[in-house]
C-alpha atoms as a PDB file:
ATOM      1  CA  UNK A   1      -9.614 -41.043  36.328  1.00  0.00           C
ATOM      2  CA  UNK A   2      -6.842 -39.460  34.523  1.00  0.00           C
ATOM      3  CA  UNK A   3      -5.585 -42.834  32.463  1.00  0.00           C
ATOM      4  CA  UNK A   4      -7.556 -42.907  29.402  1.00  0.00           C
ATOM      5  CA  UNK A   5      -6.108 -45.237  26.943  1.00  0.00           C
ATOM      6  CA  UNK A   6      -7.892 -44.347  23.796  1.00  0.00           C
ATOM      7  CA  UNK A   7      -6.301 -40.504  23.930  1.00  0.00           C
ATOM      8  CA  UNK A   8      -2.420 -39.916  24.745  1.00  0.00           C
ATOM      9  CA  UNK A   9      -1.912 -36.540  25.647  1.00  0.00           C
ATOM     10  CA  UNK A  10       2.285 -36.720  24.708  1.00  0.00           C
ATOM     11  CA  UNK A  11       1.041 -36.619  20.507  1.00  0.00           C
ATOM     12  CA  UNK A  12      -2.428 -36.236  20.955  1.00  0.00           C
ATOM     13  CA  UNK A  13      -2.625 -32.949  22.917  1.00  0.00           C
ATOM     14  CA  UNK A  14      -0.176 -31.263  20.228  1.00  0.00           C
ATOM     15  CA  UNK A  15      -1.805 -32.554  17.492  1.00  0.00           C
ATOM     16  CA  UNK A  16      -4.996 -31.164  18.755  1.00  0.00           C
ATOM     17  CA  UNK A  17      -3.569 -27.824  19.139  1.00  0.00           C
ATOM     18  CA  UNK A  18      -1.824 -27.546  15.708  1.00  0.00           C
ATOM     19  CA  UNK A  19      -5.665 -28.961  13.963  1.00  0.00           C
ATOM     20  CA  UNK A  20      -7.389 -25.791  16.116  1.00  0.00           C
ATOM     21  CA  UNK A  21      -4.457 -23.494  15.583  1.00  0.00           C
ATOM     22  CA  UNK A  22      -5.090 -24.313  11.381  1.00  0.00           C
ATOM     23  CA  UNK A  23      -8.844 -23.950  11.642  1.00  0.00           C
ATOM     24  CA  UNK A  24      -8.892 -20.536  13.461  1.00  0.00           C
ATOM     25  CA  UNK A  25      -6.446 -19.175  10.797  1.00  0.00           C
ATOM     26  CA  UNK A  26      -8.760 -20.731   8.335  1.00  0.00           C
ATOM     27  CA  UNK A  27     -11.830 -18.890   9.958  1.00  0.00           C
ATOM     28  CA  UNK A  28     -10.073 -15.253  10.171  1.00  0.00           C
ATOM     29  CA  UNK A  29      -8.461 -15.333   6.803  1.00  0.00           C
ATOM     30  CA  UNK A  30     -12.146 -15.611   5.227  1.00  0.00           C
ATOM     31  CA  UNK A  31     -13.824 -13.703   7.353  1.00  0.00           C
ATOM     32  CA  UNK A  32     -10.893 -11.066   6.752  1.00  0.00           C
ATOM     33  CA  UNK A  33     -11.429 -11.928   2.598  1.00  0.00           C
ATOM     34  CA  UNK A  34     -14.852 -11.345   3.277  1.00  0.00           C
ATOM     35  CA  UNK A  35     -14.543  -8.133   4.762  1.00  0.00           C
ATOM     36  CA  UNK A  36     -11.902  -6.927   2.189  1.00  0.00           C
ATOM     37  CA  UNK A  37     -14.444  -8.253  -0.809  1.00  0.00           C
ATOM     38  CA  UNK A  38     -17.724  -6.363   1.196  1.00  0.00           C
ATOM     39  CA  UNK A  39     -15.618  -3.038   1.061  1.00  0.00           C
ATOM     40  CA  UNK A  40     -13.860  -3.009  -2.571  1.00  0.00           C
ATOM     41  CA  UNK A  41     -17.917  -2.065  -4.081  1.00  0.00           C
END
């Protein structure tokens, strides 16, 4: 069940990580430039 060939969790799993790890950085740092924008009226 385990031994899918099309995904190799030695690269695959870290790469995966590092893509989320950049997009939830992404998501706070414009929420948090949104917030900072919203409050400098």
């Amino acid at each position: 069940m385990r031994n899918i060939s099309l995904y190799s969790w030695d690269n695959g799993a870290f790469i995966m990580i590092v893509v989320f790890g950049l997009v939830i950085i992404g998501l706070i740092g414009s929420v948090f430039m949104m917030m900072n924008s919203g409050k400098k009226k």
